[in-house]
Protein backbone atom coordinates (compact mmCIF):
# COMPACT_ATOMS: atom_id res chain seq x y z
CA UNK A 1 39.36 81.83 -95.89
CA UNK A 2 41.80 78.85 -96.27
CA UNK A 3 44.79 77.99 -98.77
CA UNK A 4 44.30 79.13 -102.42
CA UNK A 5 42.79 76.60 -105.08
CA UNK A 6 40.17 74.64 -103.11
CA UNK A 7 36.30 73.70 -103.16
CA UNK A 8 34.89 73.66 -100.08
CA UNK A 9 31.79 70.48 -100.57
CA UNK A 10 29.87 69.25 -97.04
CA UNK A 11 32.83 70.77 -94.85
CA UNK A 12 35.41 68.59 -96.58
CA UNK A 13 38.72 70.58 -98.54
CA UNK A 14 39.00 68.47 -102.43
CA UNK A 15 41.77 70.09 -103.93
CA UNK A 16 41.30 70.79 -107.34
CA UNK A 17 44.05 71.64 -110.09
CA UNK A 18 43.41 74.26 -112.61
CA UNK A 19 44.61 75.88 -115.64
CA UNK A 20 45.34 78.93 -114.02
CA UNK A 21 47.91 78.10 -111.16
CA UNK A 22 48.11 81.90 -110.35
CA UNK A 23 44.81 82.58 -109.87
CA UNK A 24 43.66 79.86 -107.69
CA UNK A 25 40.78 80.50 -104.55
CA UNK A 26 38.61 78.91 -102.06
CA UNK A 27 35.22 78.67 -103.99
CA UNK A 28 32.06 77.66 -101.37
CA UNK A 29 30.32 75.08 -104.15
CA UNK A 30 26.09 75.30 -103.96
CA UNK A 31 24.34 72.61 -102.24
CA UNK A 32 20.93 71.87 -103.70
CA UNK A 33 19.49 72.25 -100.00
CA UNK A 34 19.90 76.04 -100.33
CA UNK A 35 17.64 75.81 -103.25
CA UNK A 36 14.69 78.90 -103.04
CA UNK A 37 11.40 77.60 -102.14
CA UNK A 38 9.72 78.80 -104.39
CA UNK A 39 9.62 81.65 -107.24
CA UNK A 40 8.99 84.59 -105.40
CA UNK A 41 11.89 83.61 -103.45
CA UNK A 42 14.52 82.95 -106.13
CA UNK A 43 13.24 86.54 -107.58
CA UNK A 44 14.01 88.41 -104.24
CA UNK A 45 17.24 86.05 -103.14
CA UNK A 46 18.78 86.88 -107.00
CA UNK A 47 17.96 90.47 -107.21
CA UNK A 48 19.25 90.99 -103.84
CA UNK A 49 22.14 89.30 -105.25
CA UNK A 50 22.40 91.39 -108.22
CA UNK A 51 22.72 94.34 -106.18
CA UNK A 52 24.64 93.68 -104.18
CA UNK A 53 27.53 92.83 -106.37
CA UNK A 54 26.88 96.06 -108.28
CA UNK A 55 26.95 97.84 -104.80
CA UNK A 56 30.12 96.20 -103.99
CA UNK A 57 31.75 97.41 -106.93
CA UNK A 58 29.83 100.89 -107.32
CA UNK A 59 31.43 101.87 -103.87
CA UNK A 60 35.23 100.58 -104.42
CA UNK A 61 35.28 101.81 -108.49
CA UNK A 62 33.83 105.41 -106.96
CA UNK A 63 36.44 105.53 -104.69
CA UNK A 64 39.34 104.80 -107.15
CA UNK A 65 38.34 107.25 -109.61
CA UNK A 66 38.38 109.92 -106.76
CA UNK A 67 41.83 108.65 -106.03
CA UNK A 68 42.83 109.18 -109.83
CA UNK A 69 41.34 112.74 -110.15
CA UNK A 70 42.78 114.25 -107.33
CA UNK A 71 46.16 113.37 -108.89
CA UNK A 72 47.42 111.14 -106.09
CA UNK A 73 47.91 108.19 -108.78
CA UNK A 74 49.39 110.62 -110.99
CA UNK A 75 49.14 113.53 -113.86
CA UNK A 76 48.16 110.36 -116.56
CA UNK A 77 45.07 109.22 -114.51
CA UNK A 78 44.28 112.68 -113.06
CA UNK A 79 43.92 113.66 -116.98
CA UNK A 80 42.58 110.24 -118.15
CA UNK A 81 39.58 110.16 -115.67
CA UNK A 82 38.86 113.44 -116.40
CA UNK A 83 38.76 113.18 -119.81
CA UNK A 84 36.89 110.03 -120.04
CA UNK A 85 35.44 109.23 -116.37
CA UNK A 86 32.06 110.76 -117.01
CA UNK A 87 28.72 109.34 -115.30
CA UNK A 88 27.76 107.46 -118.42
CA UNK A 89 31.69 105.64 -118.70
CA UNK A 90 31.46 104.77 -114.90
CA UNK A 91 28.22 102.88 -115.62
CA UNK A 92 29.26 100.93 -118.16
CA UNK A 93 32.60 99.90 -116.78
CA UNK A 94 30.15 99.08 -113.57
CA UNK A 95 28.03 96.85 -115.79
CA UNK A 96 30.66 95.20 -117.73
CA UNK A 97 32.55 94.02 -113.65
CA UNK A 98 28.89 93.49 -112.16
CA UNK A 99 27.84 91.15 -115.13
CA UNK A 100 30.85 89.49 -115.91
CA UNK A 101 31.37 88.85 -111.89
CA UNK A 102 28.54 87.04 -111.88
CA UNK A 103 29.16 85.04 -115.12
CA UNK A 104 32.58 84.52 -113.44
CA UNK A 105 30.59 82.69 -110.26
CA UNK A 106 28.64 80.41 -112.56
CA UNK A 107 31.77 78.96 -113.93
CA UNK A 108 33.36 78.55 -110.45
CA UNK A 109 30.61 76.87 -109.63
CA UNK A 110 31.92 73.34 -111.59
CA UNK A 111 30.53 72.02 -114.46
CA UNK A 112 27.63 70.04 -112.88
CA UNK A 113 25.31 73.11 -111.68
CA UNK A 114 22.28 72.43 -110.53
CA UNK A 115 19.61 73.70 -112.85
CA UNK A 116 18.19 75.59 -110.18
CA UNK A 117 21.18 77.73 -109.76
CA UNK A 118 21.67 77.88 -112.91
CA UNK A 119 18.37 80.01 -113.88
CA UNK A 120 19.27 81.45 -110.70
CA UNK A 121 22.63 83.32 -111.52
CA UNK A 122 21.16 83.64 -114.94
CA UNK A 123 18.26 85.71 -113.34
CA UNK A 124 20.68 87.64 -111.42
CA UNK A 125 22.51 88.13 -114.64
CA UNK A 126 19.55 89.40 -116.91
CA UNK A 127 18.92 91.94 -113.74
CA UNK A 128 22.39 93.87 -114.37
CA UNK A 129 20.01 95.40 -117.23
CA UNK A 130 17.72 97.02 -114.76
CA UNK A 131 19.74 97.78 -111.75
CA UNK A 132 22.85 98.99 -113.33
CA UNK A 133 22.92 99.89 -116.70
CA UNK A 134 21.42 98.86 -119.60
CA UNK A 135 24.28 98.76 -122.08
CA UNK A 136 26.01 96.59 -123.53
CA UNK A 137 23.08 93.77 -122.38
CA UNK A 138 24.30 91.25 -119.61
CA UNK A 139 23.35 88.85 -123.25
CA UNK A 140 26.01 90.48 -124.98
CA UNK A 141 28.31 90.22 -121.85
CA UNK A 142 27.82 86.84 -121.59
CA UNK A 143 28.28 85.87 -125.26
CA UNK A 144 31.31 87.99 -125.72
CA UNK A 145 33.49 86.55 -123.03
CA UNK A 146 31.80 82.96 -123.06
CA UNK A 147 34.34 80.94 -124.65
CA UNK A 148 37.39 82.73 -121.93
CA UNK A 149 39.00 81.10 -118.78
CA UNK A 150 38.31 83.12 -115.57
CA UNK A 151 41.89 84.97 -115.98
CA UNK A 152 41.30 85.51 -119.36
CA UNK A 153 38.19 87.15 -117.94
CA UNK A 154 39.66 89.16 -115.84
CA UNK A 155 42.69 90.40 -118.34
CA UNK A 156 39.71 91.46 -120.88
CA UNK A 157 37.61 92.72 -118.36
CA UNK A 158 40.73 95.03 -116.39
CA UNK A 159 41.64 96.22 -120.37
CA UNK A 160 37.96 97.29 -120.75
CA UNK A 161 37.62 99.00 -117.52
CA UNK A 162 40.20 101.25 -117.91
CA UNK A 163 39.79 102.11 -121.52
CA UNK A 164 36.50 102.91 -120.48
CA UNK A 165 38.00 104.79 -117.45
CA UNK A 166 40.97 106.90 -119.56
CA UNK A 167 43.48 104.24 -117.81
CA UNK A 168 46.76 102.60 -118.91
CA UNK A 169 46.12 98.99 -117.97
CA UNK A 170 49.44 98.94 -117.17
CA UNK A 171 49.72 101.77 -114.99
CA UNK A 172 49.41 102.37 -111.57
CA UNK A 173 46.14 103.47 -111.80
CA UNK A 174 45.22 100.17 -114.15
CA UNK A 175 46.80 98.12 -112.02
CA UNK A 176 44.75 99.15 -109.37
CA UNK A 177 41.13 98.40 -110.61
CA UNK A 178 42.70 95.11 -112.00
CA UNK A 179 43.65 94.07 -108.37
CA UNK A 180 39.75 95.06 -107.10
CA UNK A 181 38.37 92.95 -110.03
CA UNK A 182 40.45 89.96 -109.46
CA UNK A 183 40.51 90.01 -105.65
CA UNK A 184 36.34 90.77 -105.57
CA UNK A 185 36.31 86.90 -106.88
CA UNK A 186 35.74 85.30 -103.44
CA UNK A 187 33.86 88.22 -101.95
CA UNK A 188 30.61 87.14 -104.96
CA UNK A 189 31.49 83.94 -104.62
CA UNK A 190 30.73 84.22 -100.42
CA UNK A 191 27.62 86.82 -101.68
CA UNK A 192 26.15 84.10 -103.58
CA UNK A 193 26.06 82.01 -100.15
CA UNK A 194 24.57 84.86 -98.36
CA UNK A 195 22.32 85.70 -100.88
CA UNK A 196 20.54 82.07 -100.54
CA UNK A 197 21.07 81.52 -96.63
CA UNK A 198 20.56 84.76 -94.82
CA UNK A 199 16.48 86.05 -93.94
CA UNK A 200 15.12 89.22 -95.58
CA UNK A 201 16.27 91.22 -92.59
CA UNK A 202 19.73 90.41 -93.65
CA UNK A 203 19.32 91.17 -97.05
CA UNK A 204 17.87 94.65 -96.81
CA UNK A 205 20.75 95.45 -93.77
CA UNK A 206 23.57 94.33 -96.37
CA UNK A 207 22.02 97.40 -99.19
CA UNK A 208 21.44 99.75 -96.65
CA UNK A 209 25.58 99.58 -95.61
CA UNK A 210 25.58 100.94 -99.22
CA UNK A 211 22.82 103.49 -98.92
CA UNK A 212 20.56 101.29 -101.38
């Protein structure tokens, strides 16, 4: 990846200023020759996608809260995550990063998305429902932090996580799953390219690493 804060368009860097100095990246922007062939396509290519960003997540926020409960992040997560970390909180806080991850990738996407992509990541969106939880809906998701810049995203989204979780926000611990939220930015905005360039073979190889 290059220097922080830049689109990458038809191989060219265009340097973009943003609200948010401190959370500046390298987002890959869409090009409308990656658009799906046809339905059946965008249906596999954005439920891959869905997935896969679930997956992603599912296998880092597993392995936190098994750093939390065997005490190496401390007595206050060890009894937070124990108290509150059941199968049911894990999903959710899963949902509300998978979702909101993806909403997150439509927005760095520029404000002149192709329709296409649009009902694309919208698709892929609607399909947190089925493949991760359905509660709260990816709808409600989507309404509730619509209005919010990406790093108010992320603030809301780390302060829901861990209340979900048992987790100071400001602890160690919080601190933590804030850092995989906010650094897992790039990684679905790369899984979006992959997602619409690689074959099937690909696609299913990519799950499997995660045993899906």
């Amino acid at each position: 990846m290059g220097d922080n804060g830049d689109k990458v368009i038809a191989g060219e860097n265009v340097t973009e200023s943003t609200e948010e100095q401190q959370s500046r990246f390298m987002f890959l922007q869409v090009s409308d020759d990656l658009m799906p062939a046809d339905e059946q396509e965008r249906e596999a290519r954005s439920d891959f996608f869905c997935k896969a960003v679930f997956a992603h997540f599912k296998q880092n926020f597993t392995f936190a809260v098994d750093r939390c409960r065997s005490g190496e992040l401390g007595e206050q997560a060890r009894q937070g995550v124990e108290a509150n970390a059941d199968e049911f909180s894990l999903l959710e806080a899963l949902k509300e990063v998978s979702a909101t991850s993806i909403q997150m990738v439509t927005i760095e996407q520029g404000d002149d998305v192709p329709e296409w992509l649009s009902i694309y990541l919208r698709d892929a969106l609607s399909k947190t429902d089925l493949h991760v939880y359905p509660t709260p809906t990816a709808q409600a998701l989507m309404e509730k932090r619509r209005e919010m810049t990406p790093v108010e995203m992320l603030t809301d989204l780390s302060a829901t996580v861990c209340s979900l979780l048992g987790l100071d926000v400001q602890s160690g611990s919080g601190q933590m799953f804030f850092a995989q939220i906010s650094s897992a930015r790039e990684f679905c905005n790369e899984l979006l390219l992959f997602s619409l360039t690689q074959p099937d073979e690909n696609l299913k190889a990519h799950l499997a690493l995660y045993g899906r």
